[in-house]
PDB file of N, CA and C in Angstrom:
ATOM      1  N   UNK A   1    -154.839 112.482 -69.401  1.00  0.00           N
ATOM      2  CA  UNK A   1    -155.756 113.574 -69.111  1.00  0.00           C
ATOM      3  C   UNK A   1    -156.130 114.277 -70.417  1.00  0.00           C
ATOM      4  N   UNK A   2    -157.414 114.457 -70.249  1.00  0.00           N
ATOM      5  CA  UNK A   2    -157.610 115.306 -71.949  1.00  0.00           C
ATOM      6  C   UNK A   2    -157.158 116.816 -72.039  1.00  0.00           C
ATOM      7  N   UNK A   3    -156.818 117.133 -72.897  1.00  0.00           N
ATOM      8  CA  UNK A   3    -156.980 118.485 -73.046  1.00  0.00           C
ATOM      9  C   UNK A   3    -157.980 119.287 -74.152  1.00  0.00           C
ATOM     10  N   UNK A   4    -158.169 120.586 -73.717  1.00  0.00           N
ATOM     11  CA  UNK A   4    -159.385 120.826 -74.381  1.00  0.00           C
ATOM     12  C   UNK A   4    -159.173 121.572 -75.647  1.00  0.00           C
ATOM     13  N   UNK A   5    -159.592 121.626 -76.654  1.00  0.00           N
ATOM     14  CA  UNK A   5    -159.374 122.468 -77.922  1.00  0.00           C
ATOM     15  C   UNK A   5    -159.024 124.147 -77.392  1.00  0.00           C
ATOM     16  N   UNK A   6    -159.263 124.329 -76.866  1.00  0.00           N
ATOM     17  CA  UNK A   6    -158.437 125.969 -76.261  1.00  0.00           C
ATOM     18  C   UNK A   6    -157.176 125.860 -75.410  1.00  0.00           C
ATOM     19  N   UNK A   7    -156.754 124.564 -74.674  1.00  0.00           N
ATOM     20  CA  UNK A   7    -155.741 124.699 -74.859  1.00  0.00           C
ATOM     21  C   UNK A   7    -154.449 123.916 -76.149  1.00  0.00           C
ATOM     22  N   UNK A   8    -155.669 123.401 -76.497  1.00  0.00           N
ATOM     23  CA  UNK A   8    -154.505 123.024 -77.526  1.00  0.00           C
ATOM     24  C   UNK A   8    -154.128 124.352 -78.564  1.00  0.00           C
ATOM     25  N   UNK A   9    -155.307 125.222 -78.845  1.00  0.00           N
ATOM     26  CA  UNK A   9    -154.696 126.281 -79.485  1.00  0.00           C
ATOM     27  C   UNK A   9    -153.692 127.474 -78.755  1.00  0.00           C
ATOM     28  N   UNK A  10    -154.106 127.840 -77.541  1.00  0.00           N
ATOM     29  CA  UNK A  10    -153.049 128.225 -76.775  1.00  0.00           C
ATOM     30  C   UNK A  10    -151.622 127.419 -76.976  1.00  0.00           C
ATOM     31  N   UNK A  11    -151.419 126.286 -77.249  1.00  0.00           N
ATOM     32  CA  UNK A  11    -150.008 125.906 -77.003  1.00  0.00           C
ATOM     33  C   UNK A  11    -149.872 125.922 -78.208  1.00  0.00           C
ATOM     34  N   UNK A  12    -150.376 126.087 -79.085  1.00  0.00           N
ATOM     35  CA  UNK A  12    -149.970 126.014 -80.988  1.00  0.00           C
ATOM     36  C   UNK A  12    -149.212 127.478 -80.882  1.00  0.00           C
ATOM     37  N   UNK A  13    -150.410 128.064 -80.086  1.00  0.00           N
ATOM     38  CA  UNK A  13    -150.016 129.988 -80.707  1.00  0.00           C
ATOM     39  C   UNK A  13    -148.688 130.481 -79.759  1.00  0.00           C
ATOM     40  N   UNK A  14    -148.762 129.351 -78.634  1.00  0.00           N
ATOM     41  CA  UNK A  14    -147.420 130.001 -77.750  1.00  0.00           C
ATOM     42  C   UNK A  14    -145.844 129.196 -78.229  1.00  0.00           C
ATOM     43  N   UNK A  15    -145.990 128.129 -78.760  1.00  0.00           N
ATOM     44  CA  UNK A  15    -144.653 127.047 -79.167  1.00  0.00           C
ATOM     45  C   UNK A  15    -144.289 128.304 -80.595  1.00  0.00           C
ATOM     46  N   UNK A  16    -145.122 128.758 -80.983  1.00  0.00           N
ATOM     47  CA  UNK A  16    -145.161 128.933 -82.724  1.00  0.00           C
ATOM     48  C   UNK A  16    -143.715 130.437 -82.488  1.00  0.00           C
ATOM     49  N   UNK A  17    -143.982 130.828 -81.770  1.00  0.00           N
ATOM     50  CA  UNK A  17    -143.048 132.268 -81.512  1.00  0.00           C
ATOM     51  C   UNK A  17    -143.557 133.161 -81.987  1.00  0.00           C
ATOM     52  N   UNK A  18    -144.698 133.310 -82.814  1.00  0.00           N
ATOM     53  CA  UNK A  18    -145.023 134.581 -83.554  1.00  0.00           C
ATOM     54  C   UNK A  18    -146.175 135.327 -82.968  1.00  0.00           C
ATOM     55  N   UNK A  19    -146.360 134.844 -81.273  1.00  0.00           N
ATOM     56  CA  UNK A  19    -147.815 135.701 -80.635  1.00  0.00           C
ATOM     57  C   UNK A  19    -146.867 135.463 -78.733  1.00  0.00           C
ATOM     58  N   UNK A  20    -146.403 137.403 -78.884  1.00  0.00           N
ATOM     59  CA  UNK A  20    -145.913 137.190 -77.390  1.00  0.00           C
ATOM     60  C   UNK A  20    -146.736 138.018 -76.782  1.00  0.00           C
ATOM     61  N   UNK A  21    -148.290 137.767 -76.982  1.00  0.00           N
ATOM     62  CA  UNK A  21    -149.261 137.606 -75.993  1.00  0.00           C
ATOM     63  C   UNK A  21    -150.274 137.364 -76.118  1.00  0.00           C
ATOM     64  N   UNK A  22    -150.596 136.056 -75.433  1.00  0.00           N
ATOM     65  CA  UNK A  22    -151.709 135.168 -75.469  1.00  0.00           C
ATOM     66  C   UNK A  22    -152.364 135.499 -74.687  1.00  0.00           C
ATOM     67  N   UNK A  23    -153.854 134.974 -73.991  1.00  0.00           N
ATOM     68  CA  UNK A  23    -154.760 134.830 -72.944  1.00  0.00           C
ATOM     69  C   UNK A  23    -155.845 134.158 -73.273  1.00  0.00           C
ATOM     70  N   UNK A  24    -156.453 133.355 -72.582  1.00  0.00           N
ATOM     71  CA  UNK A  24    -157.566 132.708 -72.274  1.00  0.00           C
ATOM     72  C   UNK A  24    -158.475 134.247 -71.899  1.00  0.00           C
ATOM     73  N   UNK A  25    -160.049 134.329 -72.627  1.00  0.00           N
ATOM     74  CA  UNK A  25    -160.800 135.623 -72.456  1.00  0.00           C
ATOM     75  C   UNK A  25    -162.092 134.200 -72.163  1.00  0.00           C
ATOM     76  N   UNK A  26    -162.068 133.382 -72.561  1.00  0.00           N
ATOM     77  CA  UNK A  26    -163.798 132.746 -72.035  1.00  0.00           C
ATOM     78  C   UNK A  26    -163.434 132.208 -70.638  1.00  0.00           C
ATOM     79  N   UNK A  27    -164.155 132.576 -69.760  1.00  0.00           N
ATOM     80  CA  UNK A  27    -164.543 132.588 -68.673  1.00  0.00           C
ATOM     81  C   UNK A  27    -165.356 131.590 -68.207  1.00  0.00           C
ATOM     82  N   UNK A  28    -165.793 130.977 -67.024  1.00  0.00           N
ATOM     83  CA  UNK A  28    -166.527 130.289 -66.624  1.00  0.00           C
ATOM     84  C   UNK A  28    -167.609 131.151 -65.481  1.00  0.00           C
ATOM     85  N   UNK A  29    -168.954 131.042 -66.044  1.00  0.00           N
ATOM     86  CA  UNK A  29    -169.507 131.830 -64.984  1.00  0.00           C
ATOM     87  C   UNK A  29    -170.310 130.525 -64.350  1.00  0.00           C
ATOM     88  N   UNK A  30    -170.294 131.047 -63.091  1.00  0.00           N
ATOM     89  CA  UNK A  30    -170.556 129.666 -61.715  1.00  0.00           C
ATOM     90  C   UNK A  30    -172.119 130.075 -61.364  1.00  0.00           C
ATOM     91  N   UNK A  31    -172.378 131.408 -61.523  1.00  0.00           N
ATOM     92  CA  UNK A  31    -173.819 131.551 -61.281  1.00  0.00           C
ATOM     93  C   UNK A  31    -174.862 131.141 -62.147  1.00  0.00           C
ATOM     94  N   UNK A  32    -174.357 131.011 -63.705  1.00  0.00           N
ATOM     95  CA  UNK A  32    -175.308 130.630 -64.865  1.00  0.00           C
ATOM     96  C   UNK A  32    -175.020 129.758 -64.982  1.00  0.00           C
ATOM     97  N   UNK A  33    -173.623 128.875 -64.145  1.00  0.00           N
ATOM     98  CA  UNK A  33    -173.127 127.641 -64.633  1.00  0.00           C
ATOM     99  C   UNK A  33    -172.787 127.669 -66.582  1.00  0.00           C
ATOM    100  N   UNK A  34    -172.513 128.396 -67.125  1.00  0.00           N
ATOM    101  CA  UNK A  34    -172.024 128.251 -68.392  1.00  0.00           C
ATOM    102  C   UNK A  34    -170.405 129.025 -68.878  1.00  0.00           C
ATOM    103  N   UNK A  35    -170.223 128.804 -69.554  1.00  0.00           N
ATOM    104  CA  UNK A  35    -169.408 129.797 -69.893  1.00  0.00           C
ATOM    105  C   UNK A  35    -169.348 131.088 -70.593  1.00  0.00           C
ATOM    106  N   UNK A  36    -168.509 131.694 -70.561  1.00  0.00           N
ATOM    107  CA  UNK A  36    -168.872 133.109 -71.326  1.00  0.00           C
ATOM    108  C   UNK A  36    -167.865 133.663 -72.211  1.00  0.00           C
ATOM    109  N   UNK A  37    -167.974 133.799 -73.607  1.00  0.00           N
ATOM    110  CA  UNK A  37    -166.749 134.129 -74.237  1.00  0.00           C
ATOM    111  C   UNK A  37    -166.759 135.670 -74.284  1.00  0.00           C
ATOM    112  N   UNK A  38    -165.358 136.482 -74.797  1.00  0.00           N
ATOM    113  CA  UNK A  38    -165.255 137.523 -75.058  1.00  0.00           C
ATOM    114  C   UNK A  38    -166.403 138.254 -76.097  1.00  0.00           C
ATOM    115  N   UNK A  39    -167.069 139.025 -75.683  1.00  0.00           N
ATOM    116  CA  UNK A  39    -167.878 139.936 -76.676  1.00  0.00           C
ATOM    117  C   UNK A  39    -168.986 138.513 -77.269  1.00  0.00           C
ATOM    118  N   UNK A  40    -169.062 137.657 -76.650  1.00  0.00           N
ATOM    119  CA  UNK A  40    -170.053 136.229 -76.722  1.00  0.00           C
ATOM    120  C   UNK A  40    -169.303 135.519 -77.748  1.00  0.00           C
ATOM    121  N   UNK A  41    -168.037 135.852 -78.696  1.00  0.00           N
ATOM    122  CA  UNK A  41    -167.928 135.066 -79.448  1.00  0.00           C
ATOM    123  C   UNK A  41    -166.374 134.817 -79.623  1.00  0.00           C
ATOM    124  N   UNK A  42    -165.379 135.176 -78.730  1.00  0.00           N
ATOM    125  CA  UNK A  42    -164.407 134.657 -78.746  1.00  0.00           C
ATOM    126  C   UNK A  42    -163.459 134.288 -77.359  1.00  0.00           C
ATOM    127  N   UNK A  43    -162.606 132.969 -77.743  1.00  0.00           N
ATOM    128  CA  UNK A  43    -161.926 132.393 -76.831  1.00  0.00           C
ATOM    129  C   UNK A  43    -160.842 132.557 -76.244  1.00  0.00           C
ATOM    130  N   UNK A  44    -159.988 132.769 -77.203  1.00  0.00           N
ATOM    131  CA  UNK A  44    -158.797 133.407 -77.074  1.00  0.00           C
ATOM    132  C   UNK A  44    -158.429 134.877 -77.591  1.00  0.00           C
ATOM    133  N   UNK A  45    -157.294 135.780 -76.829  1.00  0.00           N
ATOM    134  CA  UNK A  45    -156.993 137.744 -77.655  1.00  0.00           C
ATOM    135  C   UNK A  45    -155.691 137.060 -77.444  1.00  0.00           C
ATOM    136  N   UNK A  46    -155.253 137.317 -78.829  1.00  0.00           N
ATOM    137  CA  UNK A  46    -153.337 137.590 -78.668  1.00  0.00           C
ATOM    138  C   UNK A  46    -153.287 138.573 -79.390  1.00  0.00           C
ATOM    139  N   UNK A  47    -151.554 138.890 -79.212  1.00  0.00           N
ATOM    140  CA  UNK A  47    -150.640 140.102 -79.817  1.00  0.00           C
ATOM    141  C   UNK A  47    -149.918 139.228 -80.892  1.00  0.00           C
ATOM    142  N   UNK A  48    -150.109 139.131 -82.259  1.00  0.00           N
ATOM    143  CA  UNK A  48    -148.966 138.474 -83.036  1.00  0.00           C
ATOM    144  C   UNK A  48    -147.347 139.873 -83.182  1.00  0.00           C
ATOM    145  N   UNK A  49    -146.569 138.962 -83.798  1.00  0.00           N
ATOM    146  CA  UNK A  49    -145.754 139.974 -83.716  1.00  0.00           C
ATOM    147  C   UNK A  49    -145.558 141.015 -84.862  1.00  0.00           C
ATOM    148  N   UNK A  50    -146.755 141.183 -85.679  1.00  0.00           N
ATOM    149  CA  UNK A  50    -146.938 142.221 -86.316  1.00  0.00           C
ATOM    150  C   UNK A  50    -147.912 143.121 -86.114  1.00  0.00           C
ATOM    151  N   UNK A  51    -148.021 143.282 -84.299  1.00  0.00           N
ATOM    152  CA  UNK A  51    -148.796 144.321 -83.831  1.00  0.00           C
ATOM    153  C   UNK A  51    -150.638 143.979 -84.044  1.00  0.00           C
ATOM    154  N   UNK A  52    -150.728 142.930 -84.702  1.00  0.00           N
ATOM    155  CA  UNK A  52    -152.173 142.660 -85.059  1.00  0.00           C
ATOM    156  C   UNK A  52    -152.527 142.232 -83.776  1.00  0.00           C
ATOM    157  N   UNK A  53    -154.611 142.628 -83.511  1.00  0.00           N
ATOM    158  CA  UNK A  53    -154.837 141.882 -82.644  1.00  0.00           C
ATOM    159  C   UNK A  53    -155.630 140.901 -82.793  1.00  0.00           C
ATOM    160  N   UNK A  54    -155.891 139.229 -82.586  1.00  0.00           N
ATOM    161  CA  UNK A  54    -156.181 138.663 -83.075  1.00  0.00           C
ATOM    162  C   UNK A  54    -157.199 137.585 -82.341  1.00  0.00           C
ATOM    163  N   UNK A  55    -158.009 137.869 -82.431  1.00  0.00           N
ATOM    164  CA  UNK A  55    -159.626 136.489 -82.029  1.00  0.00           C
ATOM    165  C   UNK A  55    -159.838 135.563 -82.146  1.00  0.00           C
ATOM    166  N   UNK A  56    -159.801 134.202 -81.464  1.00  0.00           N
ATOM    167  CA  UNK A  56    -160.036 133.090 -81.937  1.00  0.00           C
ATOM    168  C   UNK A  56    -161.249 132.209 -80.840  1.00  0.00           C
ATOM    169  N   UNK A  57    -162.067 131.611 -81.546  1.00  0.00           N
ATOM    170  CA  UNK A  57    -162.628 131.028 -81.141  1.00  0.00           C
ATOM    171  C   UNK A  57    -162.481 129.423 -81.825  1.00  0.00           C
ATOM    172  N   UNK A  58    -162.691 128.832 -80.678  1.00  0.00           N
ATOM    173  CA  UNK A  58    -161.877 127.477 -80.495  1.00  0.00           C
ATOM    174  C   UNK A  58    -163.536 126.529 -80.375  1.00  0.00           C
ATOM    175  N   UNK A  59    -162.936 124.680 -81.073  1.00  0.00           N
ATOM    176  CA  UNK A  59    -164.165 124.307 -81.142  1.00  0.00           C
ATOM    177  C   UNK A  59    -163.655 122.890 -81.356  1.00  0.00           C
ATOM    178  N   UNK A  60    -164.366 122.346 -82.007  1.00  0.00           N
ATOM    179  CA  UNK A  60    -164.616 120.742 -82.251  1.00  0.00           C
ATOM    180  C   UNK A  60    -164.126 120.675 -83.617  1.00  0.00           C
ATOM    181  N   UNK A  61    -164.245 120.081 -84.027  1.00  0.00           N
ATOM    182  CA  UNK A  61    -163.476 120.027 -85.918  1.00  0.00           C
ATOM    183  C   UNK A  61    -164.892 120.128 -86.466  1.00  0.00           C
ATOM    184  N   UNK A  62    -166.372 119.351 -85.750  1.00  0.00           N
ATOM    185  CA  UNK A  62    -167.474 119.406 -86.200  1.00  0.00           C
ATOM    186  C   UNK A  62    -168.303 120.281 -86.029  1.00  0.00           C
ATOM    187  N   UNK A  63    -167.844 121.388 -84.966  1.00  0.00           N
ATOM    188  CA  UNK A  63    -168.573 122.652 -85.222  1.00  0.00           C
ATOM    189  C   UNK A  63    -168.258 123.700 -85.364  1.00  0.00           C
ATOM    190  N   UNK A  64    -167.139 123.696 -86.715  1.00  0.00           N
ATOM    191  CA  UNK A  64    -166.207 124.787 -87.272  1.00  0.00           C
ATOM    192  C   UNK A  64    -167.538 125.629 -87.710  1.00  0.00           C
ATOM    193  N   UNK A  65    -168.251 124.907 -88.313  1.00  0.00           N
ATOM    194  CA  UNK A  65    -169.466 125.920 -89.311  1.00  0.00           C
ATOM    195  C   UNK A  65    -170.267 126.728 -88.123  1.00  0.00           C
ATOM    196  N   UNK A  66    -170.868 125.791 -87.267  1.00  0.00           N
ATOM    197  CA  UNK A  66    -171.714 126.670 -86.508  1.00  0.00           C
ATOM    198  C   UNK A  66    -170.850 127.523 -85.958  1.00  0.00           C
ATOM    199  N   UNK A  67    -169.569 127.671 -85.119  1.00  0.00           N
ATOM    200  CA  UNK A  67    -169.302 128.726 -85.111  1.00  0.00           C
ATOM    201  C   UNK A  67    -168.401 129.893 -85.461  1.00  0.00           C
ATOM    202  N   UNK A  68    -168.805 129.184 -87.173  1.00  0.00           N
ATOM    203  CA  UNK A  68    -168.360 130.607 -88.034  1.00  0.00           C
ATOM    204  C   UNK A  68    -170.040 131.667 -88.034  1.00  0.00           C
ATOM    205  N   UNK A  69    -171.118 130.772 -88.012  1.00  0.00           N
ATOM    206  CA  UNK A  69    -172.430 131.419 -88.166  1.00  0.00           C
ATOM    207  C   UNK A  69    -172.427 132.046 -86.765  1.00  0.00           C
ATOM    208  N   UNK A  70    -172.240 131.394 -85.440  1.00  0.00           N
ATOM    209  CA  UNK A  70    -172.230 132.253 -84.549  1.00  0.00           C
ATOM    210  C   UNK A  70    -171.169 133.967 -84.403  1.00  0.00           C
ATOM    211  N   UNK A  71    -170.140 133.407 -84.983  1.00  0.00           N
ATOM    212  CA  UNK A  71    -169.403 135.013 -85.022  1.00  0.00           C
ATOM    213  C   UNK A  71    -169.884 135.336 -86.179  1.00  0.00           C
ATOM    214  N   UNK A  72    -170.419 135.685 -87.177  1.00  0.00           N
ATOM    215  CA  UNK A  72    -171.189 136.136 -88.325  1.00  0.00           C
ATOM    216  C   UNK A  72    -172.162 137.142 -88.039  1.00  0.00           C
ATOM    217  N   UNK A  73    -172.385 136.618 -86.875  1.00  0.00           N
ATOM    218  CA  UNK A  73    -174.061 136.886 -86.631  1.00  0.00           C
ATOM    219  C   UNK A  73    -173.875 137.670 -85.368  1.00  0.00           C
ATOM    220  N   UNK A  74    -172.900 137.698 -84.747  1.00  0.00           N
ATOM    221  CA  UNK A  74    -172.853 138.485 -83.793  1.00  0.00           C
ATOM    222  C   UNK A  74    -172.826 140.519 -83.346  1.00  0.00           C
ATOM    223  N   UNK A  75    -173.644 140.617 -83.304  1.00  0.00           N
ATOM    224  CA  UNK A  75    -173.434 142.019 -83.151  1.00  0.00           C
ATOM    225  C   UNK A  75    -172.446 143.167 -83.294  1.00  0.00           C
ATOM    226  N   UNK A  76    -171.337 142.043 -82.128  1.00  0.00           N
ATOM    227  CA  UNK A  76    -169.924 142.835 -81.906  1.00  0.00           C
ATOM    228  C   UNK A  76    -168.844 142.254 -83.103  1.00  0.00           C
ATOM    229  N   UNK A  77    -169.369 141.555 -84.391  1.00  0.00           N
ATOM    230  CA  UNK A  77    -168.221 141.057 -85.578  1.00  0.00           C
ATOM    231  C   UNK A  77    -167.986 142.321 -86.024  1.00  0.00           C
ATOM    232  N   UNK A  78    -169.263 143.455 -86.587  1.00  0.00           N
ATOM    233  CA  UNK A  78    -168.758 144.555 -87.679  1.00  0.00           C
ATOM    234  C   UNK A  78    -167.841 145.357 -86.582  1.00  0.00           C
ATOM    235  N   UNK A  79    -168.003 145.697 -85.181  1.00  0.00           N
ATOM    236  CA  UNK A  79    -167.149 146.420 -84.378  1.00  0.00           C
ATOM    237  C   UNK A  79    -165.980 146.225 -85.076  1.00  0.00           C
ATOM    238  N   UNK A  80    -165.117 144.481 -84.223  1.00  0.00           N
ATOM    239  CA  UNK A  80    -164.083 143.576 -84.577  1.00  0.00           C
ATOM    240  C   UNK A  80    -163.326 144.217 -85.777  1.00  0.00           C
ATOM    241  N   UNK A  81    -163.921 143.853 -86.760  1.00  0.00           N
ATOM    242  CA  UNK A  81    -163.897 144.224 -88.358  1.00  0.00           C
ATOM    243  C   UNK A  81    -163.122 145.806 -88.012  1.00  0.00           C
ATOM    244  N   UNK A  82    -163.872 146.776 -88.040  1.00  0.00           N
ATOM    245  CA  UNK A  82    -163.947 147.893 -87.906  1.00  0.00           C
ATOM    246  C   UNK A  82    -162.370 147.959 -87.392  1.00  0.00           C
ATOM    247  N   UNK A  83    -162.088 147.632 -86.113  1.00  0.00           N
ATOM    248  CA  UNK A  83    -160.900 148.035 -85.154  1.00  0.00           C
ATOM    249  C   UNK A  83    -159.900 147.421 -86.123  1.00  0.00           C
ATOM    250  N   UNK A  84    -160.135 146.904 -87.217  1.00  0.00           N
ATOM    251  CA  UNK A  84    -158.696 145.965 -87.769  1.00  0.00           C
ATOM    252  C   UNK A  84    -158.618 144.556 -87.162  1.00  0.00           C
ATOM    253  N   UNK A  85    -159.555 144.028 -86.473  1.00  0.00           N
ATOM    254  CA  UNK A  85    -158.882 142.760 -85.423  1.00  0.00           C
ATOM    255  C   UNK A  85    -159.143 141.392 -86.638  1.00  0.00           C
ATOM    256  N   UNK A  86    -157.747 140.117 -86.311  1.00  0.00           N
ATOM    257  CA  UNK A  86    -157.548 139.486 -87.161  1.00  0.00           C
ATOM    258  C   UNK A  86    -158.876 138.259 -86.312  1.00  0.00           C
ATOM    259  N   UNK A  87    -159.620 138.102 -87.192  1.00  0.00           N
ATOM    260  CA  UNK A  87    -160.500 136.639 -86.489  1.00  0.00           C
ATOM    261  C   UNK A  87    -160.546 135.470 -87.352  1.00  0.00           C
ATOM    262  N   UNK A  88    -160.820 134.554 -86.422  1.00  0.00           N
ATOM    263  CA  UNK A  88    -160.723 132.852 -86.520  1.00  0.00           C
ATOM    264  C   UNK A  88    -161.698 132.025 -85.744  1.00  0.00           C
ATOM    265  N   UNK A  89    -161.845 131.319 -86.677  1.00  0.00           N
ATOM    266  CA  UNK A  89    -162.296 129.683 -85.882  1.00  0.00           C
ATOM    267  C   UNK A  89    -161.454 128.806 -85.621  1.00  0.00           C
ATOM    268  N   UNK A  90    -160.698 127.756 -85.006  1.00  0.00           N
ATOM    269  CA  UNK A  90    -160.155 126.867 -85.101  1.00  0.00           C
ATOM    270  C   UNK A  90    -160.565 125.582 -84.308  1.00  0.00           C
ATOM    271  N   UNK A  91    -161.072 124.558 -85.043  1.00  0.00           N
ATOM    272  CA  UNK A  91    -161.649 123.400 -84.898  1.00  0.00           C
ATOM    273  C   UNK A  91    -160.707 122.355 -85.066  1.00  0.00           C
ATOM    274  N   UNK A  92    -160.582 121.367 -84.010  1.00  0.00           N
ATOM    275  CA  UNK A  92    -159.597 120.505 -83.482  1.00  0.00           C
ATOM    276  C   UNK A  92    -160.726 119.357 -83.990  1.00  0.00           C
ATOM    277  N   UNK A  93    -159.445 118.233 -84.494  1.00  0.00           N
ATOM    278  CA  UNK A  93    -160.221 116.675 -84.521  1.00  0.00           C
ATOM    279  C   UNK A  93    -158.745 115.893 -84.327  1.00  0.00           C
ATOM    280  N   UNK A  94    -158.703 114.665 -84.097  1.00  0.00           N
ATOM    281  CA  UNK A  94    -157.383 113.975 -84.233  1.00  0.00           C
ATOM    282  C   UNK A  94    -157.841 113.134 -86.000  1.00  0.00           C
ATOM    283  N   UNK A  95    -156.519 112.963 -86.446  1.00  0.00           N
ATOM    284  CA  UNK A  95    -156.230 112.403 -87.220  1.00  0.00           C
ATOM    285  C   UNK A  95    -155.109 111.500 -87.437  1.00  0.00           C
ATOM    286  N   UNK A  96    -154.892 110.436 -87.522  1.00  0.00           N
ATOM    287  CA  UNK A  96    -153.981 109.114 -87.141  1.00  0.00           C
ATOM    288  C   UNK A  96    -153.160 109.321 -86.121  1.00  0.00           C
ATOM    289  N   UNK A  97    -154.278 109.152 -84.971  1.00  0.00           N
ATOM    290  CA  UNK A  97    -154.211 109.590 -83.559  1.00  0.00           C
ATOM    291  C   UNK A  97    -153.257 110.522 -83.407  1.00  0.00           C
ATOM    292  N   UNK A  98    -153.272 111.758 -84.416  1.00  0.00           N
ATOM    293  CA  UNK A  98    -152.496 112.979 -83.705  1.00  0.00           C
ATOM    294  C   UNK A  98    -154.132 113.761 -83.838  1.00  0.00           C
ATOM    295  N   UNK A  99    -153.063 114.881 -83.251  1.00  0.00           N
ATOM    296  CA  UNK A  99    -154.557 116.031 -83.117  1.00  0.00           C
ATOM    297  C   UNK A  99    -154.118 117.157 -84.059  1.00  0.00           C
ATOM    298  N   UNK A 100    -155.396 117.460 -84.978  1.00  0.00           N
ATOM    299  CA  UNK A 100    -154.694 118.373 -86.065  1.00  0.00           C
ATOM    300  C   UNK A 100    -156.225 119.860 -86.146  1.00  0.00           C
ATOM    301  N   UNK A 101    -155.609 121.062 -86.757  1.00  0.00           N
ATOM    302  CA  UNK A 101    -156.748 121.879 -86.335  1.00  0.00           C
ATOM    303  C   UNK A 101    -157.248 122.589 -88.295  1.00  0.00           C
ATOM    304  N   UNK A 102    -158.046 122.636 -87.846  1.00  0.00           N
ATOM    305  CA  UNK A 102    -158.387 123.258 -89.521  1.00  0.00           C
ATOM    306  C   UNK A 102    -158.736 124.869 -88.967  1.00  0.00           C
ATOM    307  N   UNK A 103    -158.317 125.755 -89.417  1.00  0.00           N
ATOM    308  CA  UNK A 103    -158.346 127.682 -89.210  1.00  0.00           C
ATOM    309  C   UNK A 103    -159.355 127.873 -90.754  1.00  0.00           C
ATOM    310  N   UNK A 104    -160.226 128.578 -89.691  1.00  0.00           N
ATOM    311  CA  UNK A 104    -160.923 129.473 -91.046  1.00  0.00           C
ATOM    312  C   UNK A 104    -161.193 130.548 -90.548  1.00  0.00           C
ATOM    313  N   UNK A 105    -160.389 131.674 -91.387  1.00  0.00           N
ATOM    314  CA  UNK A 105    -160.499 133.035 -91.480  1.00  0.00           C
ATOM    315  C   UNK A 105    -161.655 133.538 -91.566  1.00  0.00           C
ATOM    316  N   UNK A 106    -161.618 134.367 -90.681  1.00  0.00           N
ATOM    317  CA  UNK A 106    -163.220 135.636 -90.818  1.00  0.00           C
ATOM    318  C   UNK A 106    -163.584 136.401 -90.358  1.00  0.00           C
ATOM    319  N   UNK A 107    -161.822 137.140 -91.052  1.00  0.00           N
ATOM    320  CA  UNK A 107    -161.561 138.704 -90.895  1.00  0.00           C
ATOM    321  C   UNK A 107    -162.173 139.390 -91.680  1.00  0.00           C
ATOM    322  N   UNK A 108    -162.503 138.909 -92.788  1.00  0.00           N
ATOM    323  CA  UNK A 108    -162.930 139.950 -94.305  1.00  0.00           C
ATOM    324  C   UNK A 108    -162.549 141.035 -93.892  1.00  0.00           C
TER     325      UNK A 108
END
């Protein structure tokens, strides 16, 4: 069965011990048939255990860039910024058939 790049980062951030609280925030809406992320641009909210709160939006290994330009560009990033919140991309690809994720920061 596949699993999807959000949960593979969910189980990175929950095995790891250092985020005791995770959640899935993108949603599936059934009336637009699409999905819907937090504030349009993120997938996952955890608690790491240094009180940070932290954003991630989850993806393909090949569309790390587009959506670093999509949270860039988003309205609600300078909010984010503002509150202190830690943000991410993390883009999944396999590599000698494991599955490995590349993180790019973009908290500034």
């Amino acid at each position: 069965m596949a699993t999807s790049p959000t949960q593979r980062t969910l189980k990175r951030l929950k095995d790891s011990g250092n985020y005791p609280l995770v959640s899935i925030v993108e949603k599936w809406n059934p009336f637009a048939k699409i999905r819907q992320d937090l504030f349009g641009i993120i997938d996952l909210l955890a608690i790491d255990n240094k009180g940070n709160t932290v954003g991630i939006q989850v993806t393909s290994y090949s569309n790390i860039s587009a959506r670093v330009k999509k949270m860039e560009s988003s309205d609600a990033i300078s909010h984010l910024r503002n509150a202190n919140w830690l943000l991410s991309v993390e883009g999944w690809h396999k590599k000698n058939n494991k599955w490995v994720s590349r993180i790019v920061d973009i908290t500034k």
